[in-house]
Protein backbone atom coordinates (compact mmCIF):
# COMPACT_ATOMS: atom_id res chain seq x y z
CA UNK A 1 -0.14 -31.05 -11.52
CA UNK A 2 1.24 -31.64 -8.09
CA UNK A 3 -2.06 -29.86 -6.72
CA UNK A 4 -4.10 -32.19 -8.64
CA UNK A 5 -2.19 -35.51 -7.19
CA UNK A 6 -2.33 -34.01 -3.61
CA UNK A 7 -6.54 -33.42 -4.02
CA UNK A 8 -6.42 -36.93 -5.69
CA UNK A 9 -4.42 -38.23 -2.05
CA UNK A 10 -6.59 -36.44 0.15
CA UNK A 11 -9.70 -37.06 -1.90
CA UNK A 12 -9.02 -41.43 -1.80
CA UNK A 13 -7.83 -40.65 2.51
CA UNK A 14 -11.32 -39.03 3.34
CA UNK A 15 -12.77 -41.35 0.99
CA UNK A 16 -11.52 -44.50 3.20
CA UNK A 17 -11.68 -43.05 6.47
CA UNK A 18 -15.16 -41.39 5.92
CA UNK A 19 -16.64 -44.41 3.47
CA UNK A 20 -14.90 -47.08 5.11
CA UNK A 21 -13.55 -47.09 8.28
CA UNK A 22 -15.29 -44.86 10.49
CA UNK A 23 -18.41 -46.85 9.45
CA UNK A 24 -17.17 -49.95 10.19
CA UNK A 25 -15.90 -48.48 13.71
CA UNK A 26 -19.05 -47.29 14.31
CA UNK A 27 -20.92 -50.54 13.29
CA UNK A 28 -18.01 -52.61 15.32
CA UNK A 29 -18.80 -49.83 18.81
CA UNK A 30 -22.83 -50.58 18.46
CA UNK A 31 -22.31 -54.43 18.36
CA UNK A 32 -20.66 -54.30 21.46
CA UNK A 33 -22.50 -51.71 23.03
CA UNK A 34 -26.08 -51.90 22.00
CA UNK A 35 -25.75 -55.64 20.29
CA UNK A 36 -30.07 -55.95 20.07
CA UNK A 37 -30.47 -52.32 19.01
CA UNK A 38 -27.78 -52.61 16.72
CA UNK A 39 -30.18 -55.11 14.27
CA UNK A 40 -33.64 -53.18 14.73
CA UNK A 41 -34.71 -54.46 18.28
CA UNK A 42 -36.46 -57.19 17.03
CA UNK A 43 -38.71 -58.65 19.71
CA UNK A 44 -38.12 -62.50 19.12
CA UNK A 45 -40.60 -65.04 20.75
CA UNK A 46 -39.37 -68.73 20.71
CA UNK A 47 -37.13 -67.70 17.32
CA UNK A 48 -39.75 -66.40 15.74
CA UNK A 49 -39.50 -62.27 15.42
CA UNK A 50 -42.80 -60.59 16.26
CA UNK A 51 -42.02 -57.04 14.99
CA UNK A 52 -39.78 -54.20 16.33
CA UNK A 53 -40.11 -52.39 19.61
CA UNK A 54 -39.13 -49.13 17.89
CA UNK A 55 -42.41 -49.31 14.95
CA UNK A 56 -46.04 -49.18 16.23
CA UNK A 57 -48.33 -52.17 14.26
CA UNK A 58 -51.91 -52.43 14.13
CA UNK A 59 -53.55 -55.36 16.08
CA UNK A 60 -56.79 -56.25 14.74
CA UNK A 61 -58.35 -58.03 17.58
CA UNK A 62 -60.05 -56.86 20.49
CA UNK A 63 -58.12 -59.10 22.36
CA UNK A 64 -55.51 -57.24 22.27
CA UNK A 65 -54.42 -53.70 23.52
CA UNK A 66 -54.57 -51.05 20.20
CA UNK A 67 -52.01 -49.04 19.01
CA UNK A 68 -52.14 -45.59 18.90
CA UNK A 69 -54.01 -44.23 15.78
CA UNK A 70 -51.49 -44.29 12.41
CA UNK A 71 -51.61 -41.92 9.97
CA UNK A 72 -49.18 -44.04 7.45
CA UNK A 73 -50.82 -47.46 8.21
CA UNK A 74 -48.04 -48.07 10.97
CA UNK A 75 -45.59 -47.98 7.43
CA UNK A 76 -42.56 -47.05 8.55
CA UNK A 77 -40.90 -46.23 5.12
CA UNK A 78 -43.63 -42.82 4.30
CA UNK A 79 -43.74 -42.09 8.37
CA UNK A 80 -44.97 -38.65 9.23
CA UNK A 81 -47.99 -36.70 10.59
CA UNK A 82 -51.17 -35.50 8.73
CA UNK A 83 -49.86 -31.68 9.05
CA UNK A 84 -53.14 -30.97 9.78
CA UNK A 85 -53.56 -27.84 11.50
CA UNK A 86 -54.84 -27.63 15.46
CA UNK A 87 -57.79 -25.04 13.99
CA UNK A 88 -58.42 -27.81 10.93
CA UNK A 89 -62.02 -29.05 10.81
CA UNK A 90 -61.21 -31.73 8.95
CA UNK A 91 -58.93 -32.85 12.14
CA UNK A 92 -61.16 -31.88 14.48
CA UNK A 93 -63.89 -34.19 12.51
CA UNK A 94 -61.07 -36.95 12.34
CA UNK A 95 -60.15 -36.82 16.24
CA UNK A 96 -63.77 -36.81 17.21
CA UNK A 97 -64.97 -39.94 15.16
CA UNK A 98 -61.71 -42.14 16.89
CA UNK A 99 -62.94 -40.62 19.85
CA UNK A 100 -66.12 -42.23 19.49
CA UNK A 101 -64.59 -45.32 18.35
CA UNK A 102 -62.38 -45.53 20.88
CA UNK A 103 -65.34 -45.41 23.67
CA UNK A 104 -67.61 -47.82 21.49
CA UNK A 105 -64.46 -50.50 21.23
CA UNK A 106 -63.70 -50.46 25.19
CA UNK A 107 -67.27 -50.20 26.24
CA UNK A 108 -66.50 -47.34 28.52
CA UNK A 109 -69.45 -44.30 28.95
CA UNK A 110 -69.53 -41.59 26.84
CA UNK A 111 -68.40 -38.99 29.66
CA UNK A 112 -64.62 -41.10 29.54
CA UNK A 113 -61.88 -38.31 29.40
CA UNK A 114 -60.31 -40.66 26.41
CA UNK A 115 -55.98 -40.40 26.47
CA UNK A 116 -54.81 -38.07 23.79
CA UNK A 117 -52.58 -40.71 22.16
CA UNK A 118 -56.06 -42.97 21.49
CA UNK A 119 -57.36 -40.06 19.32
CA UNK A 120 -54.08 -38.07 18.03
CA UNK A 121 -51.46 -39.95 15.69
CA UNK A 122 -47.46 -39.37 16.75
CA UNK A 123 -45.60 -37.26 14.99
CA UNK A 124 -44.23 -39.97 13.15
CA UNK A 125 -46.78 -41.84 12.60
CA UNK A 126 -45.79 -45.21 13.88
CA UNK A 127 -44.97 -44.88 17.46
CA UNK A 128 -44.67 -47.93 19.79
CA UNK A 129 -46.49 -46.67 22.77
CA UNK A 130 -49.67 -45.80 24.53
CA UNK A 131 -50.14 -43.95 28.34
CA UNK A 132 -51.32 -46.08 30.63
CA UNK A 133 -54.50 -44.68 31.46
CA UNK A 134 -54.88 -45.69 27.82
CA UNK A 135 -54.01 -49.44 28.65
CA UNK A 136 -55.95 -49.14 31.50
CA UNK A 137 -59.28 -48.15 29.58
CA UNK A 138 -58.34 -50.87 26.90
CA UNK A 139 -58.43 -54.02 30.36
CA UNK A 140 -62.01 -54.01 30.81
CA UNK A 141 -62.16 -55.12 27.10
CA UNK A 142 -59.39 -57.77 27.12
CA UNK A 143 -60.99 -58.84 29.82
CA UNK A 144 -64.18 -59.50 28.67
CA UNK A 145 -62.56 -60.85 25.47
CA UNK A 146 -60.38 -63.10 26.88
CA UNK A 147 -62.75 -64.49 29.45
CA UNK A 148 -60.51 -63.47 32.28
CA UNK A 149 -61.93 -64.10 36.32
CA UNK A 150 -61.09 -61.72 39.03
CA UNK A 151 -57.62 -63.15 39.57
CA UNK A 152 -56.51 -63.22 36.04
CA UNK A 153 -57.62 -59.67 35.95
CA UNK A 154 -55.56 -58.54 38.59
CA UNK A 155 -52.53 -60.06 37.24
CA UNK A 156 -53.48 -57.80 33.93
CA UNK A 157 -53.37 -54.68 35.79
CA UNK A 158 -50.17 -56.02 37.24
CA UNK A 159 -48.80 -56.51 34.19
CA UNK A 160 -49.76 -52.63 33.00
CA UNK A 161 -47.63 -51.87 35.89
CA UNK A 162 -44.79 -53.67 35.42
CA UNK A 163 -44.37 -52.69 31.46
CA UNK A 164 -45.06 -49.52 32.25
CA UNK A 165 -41.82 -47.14 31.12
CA UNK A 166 -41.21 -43.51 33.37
CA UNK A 167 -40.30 -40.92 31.02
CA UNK A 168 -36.75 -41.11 29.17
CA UNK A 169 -33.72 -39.85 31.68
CA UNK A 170 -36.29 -39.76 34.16
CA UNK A 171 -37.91 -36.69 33.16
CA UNK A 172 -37.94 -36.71 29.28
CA UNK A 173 -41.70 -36.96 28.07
CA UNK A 174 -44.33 -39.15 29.81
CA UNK A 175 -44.92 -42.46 31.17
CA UNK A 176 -46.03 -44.99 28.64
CA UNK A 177 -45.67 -48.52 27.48
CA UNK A 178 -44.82 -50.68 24.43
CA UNK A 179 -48.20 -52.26 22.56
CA UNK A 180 -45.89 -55.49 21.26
CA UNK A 181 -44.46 -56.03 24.19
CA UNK A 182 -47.54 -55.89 26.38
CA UNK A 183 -49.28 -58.23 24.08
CA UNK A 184 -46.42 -60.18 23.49
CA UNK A 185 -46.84 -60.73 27.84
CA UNK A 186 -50.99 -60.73 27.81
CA UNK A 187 -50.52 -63.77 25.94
CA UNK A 188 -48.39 -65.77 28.43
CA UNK A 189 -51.14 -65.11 31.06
């Protein structure tokens, strides 16, 4: 019996400190530390919350720079990859067709050496970011879409720039850039 109570004590402790406070500590830590990651990074614009930095969406108009492609829809509750295989056909069919759509879309000739993250989905599905030689193919189309002279332009390319993330740490992955956030900024110009 006295083995029972003393599993019962230690059983209710762990319970608390595992269920109850070490969550709340840990909650209490990223509020402090990381108070905008902490609640999703929301990207707010004038109170009015725009998406997530962390989830890739899907912008319709070809005023705006694209996403990468999705395979989930840019859903991030069923997030993951096609597991297709690097030998599969039926990938090598897929990658070639948002190839082509990809150089019909941004008007650029059919010899373009397209960015691998405008024709390959992420891992997860629903990543944030494009390369910027990806942004930089997508300009001439904003461009044109939006009307822009030669000054406006340049202050597009500027803005590329500026958004424009090195890799994580400095030399974790490649450079690349959010797709809300630069659209979120292509509209202020």
């Amino acid at each position: 019996m006295k083995t029972t109570i003393t599993a019962l004590k230690l059983l209710l402790f762990m319970t608390l400190l595992t269920g109850i406070v070490y969550p709340v500590f840990i909650y209490l830590i990223a509020k402090t530390v990381f108070p905008q990651k902490s609640e999703g990074s929301f990207v707010k614009v004038n109170d009015k919350i725009f998406g997530s930095e962390l989830f890739g969406q899907k912008f319709e108009s070809k005023k705006y720079f694209q996403s990468r492609p999705s395979t989930v829809d840019y859903q991030p509750m069923p997030s993951g990859a096609s597991n297709l295989a690097p030998t599969s056909q039926s990938l090598k069919s897929k990658v070639d067709s948002l190839r082509q759509a990809y150089i019909v879309l941004n008007e650029v000739p059919e010899n373009t050496e397209v960015p691998p993250d405008a024709v390959f989905a992420s891992g997860s599905g629903i990543d944030p970011h494009i390369s910027p030689m990806s942004a930089m193919l997508q300009s001439g189309r904003i461009s044109k879409e939006r009307g822009f002279d030669i000054n406006k332009n340049k202050l597009l390319l500027e803005l590329i720039s500026r958004l424009t993330e090195g890799p994580q740490f400095g030399f974790l992955g490649e450079p690349k850039i959010n797709v809300l956030n630069l659209n979120i900024e292509l509209d202020k110009l």
